[in-house]
PDB file of N, CA and C in Angstrom:
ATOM      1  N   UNK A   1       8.734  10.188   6.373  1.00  0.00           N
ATOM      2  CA  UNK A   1       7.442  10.545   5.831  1.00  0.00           C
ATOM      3  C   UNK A   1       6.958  11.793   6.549  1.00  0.00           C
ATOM      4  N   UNK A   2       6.766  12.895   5.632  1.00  0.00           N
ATOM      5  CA  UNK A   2       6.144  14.230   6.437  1.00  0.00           C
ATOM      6  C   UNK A   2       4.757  14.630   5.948  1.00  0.00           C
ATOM      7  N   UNK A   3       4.140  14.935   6.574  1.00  0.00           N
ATOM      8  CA  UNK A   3       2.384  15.169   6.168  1.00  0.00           C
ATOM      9  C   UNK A   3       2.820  16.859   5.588  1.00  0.00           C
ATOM     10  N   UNK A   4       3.112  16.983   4.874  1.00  0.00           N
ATOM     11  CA  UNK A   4       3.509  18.505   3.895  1.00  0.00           C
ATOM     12  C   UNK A   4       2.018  19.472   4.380  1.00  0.00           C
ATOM     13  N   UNK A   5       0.942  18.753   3.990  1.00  0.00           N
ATOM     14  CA  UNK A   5      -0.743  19.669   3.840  1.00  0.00           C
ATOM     15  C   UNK A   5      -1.186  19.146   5.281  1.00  0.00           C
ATOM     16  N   UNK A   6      -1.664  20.373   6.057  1.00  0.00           N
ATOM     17  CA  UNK A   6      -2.551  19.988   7.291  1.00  0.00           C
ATOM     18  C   UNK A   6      -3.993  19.729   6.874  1.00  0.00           C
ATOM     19  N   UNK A   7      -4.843  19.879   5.702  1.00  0.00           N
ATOM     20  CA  UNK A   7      -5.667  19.322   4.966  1.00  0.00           C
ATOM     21  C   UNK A   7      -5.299  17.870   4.145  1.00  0.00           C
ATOM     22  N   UNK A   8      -6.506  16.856   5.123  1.00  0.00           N
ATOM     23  CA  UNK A   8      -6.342  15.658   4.474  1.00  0.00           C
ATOM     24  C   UNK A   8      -5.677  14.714   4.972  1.00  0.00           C
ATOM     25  N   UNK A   9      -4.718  15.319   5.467  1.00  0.00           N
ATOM     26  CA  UNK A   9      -3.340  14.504   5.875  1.00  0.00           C
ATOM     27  C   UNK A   9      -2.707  13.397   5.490  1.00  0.00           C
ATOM     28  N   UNK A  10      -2.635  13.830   3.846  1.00  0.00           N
ATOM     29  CA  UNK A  10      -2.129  13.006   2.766  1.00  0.00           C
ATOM     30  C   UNK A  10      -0.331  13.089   3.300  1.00  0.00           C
ATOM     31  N   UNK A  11       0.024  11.659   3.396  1.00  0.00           N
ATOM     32  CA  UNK A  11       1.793  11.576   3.653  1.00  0.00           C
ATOM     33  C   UNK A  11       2.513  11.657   2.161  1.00  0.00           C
ATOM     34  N   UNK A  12       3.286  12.531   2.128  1.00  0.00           N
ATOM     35  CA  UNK A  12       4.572  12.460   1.653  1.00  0.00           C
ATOM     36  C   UNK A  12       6.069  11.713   2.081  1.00  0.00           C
ATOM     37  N   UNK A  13       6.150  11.420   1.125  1.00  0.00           N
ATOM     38  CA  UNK A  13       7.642  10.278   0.642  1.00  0.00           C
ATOM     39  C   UNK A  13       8.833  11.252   0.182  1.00  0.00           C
ATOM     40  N   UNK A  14      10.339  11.167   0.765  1.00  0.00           N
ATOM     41  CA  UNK A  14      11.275  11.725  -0.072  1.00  0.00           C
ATOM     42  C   UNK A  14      11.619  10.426  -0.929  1.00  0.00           C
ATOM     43  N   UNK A  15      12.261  11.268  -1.505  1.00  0.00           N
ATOM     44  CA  UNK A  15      13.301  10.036  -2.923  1.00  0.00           C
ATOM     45  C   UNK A  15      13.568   8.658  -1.815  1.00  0.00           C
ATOM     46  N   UNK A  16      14.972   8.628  -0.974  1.00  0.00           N
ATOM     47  CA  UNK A  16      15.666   8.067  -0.668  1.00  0.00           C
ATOM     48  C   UNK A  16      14.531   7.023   0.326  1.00  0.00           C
ATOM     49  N   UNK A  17      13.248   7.822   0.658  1.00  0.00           N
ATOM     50  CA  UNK A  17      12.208   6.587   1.582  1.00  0.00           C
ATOM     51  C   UNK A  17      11.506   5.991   0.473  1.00  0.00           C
ATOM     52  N   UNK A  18      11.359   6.127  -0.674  1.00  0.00           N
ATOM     53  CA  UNK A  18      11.020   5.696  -1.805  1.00  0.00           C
ATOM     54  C   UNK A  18      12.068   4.224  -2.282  1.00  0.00           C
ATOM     55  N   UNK A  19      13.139   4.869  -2.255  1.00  0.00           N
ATOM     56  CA  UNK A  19      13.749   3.578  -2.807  1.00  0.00           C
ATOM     57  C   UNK A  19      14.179   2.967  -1.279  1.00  0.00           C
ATOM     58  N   UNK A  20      13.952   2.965  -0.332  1.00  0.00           N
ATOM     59  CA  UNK A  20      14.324   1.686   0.768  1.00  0.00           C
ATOM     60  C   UNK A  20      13.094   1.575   0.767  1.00  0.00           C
ATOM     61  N   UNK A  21      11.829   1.693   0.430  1.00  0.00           N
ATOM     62  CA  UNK A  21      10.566   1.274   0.469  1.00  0.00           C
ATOM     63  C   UNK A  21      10.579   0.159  -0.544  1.00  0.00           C
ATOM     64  N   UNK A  22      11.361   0.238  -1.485  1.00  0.00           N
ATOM     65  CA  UNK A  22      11.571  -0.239  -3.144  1.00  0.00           C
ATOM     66  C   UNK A  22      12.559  -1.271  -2.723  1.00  0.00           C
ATOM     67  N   UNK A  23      13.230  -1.175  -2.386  1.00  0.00           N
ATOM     68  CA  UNK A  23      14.374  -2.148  -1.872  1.00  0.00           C
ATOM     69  C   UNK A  23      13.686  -3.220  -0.957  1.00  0.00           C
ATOM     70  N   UNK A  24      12.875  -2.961   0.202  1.00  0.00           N
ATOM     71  CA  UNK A  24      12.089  -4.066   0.993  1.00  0.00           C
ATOM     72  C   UNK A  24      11.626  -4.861   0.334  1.00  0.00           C
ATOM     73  N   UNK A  25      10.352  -4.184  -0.967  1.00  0.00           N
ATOM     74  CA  UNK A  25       9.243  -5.335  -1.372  1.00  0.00           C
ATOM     75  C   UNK A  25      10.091  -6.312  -2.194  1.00  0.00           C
ATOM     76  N   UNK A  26      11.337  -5.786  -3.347  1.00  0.00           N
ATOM     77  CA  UNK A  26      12.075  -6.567  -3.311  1.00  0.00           C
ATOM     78  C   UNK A  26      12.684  -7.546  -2.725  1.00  0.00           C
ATOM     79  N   UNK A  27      13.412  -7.452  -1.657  1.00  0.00           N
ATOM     80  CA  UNK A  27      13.686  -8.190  -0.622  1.00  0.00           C
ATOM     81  C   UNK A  27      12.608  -9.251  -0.244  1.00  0.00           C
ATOM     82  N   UNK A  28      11.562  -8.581   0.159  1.00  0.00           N
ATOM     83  CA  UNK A  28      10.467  -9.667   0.892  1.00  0.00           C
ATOM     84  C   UNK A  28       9.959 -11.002  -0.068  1.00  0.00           C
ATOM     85  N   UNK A  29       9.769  -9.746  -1.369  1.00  0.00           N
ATOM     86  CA  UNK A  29       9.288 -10.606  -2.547  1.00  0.00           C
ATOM     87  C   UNK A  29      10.173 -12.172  -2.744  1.00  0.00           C
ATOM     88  N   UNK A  30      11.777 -11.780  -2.834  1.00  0.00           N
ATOM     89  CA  UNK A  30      12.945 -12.602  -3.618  1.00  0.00           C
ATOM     90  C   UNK A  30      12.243 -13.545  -1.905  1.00  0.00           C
ATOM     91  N   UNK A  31      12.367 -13.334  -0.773  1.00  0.00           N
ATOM     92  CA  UNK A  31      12.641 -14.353   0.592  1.00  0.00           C
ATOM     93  C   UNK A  31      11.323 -15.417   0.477  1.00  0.00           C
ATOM     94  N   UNK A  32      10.064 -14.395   0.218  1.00  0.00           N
ATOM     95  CA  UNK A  32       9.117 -14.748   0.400  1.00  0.00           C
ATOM     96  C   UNK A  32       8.297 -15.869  -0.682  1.00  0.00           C
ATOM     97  N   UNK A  33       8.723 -15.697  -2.042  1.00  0.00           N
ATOM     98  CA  UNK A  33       8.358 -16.534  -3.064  1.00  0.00           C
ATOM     99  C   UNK A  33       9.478 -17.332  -3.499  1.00  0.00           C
ATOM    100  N   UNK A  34      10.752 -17.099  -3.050  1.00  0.00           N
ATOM    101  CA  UNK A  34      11.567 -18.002  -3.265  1.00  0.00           C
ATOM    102  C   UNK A  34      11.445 -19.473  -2.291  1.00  0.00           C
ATOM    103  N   UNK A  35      11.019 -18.914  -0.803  1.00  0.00           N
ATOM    104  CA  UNK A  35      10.712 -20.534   0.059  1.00  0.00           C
ATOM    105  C   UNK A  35       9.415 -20.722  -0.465  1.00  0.00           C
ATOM    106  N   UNK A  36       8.268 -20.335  -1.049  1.00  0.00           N
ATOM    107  CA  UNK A  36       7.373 -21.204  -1.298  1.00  0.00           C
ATOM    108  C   UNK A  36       7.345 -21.670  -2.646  1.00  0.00           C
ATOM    109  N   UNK A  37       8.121 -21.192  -3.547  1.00  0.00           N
ATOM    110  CA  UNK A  37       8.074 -21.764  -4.406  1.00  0.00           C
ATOM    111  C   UNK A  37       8.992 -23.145  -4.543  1.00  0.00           C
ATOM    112  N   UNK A  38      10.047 -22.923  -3.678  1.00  0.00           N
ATOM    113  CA  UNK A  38      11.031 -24.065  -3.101  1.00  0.00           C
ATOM    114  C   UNK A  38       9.946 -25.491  -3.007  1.00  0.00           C
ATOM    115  N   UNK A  39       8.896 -25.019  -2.073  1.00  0.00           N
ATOM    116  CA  UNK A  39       8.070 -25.694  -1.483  1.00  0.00           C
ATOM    117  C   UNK A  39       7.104 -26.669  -2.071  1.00  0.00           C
ATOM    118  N   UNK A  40       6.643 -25.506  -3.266  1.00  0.00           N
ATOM    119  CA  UNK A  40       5.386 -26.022  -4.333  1.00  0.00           C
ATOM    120  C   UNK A  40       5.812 -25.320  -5.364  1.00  0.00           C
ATOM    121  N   UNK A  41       6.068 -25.609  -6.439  1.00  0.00           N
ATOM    122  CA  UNK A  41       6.468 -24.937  -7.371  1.00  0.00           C
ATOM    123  C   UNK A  41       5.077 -23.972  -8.337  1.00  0.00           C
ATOM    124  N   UNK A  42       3.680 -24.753  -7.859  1.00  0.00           N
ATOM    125  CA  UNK A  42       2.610 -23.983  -8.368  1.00  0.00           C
ATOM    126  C   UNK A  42       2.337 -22.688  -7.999  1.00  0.00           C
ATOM    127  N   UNK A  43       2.910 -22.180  -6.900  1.00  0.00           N
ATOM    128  CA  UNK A  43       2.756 -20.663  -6.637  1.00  0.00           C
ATOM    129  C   UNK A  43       3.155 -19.828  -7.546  1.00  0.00           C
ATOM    130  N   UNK A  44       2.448 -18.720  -7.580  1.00  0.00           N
ATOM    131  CA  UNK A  44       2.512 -17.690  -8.456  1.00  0.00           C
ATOM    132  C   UNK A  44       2.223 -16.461  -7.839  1.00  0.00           C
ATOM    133  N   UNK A  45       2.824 -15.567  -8.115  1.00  0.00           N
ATOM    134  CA  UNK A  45       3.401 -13.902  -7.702  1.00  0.00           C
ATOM    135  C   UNK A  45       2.964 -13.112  -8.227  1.00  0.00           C
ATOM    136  N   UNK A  46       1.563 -12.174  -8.244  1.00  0.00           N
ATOM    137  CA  UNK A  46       1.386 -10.914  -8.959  1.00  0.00           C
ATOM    138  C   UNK A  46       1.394  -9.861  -7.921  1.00  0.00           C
ATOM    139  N   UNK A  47       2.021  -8.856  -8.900  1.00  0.00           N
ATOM    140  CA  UNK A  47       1.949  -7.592  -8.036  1.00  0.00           C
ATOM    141  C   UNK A  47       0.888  -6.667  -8.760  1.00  0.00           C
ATOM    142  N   UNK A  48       0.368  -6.096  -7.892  1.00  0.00           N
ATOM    143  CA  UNK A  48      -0.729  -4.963  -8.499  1.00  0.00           C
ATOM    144  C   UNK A  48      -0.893  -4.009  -7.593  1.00  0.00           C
ATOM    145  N   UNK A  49      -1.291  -2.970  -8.453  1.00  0.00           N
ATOM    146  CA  UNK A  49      -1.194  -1.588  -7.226  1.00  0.00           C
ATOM    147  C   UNK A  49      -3.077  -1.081  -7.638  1.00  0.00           C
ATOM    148  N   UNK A  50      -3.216  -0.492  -5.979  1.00  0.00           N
ATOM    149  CA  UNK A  50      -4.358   0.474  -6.479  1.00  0.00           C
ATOM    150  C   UNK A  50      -4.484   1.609  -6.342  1.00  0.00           C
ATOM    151  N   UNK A  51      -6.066   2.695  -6.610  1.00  0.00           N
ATOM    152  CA  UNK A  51      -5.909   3.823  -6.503  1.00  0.00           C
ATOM    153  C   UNK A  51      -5.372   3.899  -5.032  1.00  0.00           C
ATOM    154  N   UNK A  52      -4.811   5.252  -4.627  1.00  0.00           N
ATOM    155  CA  UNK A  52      -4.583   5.667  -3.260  1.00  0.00           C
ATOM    156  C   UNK A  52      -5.684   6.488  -2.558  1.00  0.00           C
ATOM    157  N   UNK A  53      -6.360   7.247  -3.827  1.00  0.00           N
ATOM    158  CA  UNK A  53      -7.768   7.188  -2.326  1.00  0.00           C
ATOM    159  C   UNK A  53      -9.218   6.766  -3.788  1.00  0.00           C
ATOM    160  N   UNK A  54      -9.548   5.792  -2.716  1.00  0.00           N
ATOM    161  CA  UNK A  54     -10.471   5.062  -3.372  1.00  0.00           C
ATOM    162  C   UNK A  54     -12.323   5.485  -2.882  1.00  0.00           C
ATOM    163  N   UNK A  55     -12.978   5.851  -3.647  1.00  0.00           N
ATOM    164  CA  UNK A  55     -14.181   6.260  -3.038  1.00  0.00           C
ATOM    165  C   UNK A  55     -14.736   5.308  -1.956  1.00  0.00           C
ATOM    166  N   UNK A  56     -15.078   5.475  -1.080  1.00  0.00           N
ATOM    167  CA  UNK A  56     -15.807   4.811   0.249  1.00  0.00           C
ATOM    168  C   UNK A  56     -16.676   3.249  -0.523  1.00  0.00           C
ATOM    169  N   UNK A  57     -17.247   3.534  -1.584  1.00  0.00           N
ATOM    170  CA  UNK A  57     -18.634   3.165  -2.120  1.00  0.00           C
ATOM    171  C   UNK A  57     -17.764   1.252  -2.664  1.00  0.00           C
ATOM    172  N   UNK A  58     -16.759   1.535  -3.331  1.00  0.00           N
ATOM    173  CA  UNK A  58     -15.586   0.432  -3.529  1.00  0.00           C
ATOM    174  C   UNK A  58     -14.863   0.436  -2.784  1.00  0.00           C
ATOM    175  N   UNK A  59     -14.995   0.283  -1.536  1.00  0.00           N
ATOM    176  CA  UNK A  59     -14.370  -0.541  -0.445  1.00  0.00           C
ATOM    177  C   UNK A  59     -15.820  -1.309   0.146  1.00  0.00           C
ATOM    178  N   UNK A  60     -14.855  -2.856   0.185  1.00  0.00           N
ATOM    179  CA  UNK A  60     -15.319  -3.712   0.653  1.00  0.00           C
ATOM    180  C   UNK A  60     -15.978  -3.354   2.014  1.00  0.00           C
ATOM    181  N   UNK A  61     -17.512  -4.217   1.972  1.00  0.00           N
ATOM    182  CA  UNK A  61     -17.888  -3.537   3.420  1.00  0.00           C
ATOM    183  C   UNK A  61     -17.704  -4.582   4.982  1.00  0.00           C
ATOM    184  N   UNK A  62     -17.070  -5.159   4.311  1.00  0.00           N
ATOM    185  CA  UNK A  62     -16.349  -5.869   5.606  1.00  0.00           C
ATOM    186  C   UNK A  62     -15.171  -5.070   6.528  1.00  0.00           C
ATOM    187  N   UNK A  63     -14.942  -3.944   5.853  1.00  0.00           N
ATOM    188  CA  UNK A  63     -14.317  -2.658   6.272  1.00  0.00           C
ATOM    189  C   UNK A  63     -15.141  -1.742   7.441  1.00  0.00           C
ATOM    190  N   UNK A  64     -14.850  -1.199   8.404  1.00  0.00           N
ATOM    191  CA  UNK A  64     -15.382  -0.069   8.632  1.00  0.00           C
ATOM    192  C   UNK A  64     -14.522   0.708   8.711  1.00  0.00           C
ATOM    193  N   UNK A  65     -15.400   2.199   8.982  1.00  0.00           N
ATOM    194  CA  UNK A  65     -14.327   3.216   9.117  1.00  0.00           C
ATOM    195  C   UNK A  65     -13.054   3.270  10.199  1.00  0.00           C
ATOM    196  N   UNK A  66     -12.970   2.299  10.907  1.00  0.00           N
ATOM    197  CA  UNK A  66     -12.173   2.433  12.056  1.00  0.00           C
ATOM    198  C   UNK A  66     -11.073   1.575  11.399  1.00  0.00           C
ATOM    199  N   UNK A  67     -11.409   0.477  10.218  1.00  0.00           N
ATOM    200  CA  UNK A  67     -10.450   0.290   9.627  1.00  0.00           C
ATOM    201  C   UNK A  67      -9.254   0.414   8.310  1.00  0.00           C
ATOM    202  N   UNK A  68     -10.096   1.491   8.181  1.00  0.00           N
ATOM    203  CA  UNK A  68      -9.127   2.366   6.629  1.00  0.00           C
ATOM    204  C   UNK A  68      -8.809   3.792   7.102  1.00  0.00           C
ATOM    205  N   UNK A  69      -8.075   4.855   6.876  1.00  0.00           N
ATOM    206  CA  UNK A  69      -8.330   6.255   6.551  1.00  0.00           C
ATOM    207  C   UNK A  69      -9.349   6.584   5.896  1.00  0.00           C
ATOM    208  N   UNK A  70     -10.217   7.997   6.523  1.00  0.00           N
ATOM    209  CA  UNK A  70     -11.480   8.535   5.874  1.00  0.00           C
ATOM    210  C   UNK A  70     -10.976   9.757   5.868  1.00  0.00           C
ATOM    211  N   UNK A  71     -11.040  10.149   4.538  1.00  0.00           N
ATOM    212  CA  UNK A  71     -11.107  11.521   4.296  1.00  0.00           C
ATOM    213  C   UNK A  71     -12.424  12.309   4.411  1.00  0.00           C
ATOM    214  N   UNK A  72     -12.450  13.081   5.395  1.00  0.00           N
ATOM    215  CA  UNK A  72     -13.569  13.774   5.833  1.00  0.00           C
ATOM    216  C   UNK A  72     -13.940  14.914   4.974  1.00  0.00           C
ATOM    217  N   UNK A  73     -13.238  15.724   5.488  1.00  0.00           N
ATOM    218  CA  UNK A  73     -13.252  17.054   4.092  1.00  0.00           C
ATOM    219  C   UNK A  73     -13.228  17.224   2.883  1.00  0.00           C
ATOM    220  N   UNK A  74     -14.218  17.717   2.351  1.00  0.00           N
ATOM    221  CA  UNK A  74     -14.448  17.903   0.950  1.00  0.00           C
ATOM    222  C   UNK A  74     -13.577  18.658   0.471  1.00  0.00           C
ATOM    223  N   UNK A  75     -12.264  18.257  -0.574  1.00  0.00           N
ATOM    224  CA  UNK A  75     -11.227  19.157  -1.459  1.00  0.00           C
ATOM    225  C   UNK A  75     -11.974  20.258  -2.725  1.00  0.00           C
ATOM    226  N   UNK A  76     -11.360  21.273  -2.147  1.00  0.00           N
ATOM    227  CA  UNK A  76     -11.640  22.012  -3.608  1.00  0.00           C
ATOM    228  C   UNK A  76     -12.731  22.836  -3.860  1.00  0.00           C
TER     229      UNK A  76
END
């Protein structure tokens, strides 16, 4: 992972950290819902993705800033 922009310090991904990134959740997913479903068969598995930068205002405020990334600087 290389921070490409010294503004922001949004990380960049190559291809190949992309797919062993892709390969883990797989992995974790098949280890991880396969023993609990072993277990209880009522479990259920969704995956969902969100935005990557999310306005301050929708994040939960059980958050503080010491616990997310804050983008300080105004883009643009």
């Amino acid at each position: 992972m290389d921070a490409l922009y010294g503004k922001g310090g949004l990380p960049f991904w190559t291809e190949r950290e992309i797919t062993i990134r892709e390969q883990a959740i797989v992995r974790l997913h098949q280890a991880v819902s396969g023993a609990l479903i072993g277990l209880n068969s009522a479990w259920s598995f969704q995956r969902v993705e969100g935005p990557l930068l999310t306005p301050r205002q929708y994040i939960s405020p059980a958050y503080d800033d010491s616990d997310i990334f804050m983008l300080q600087a105004k883009l643009g």
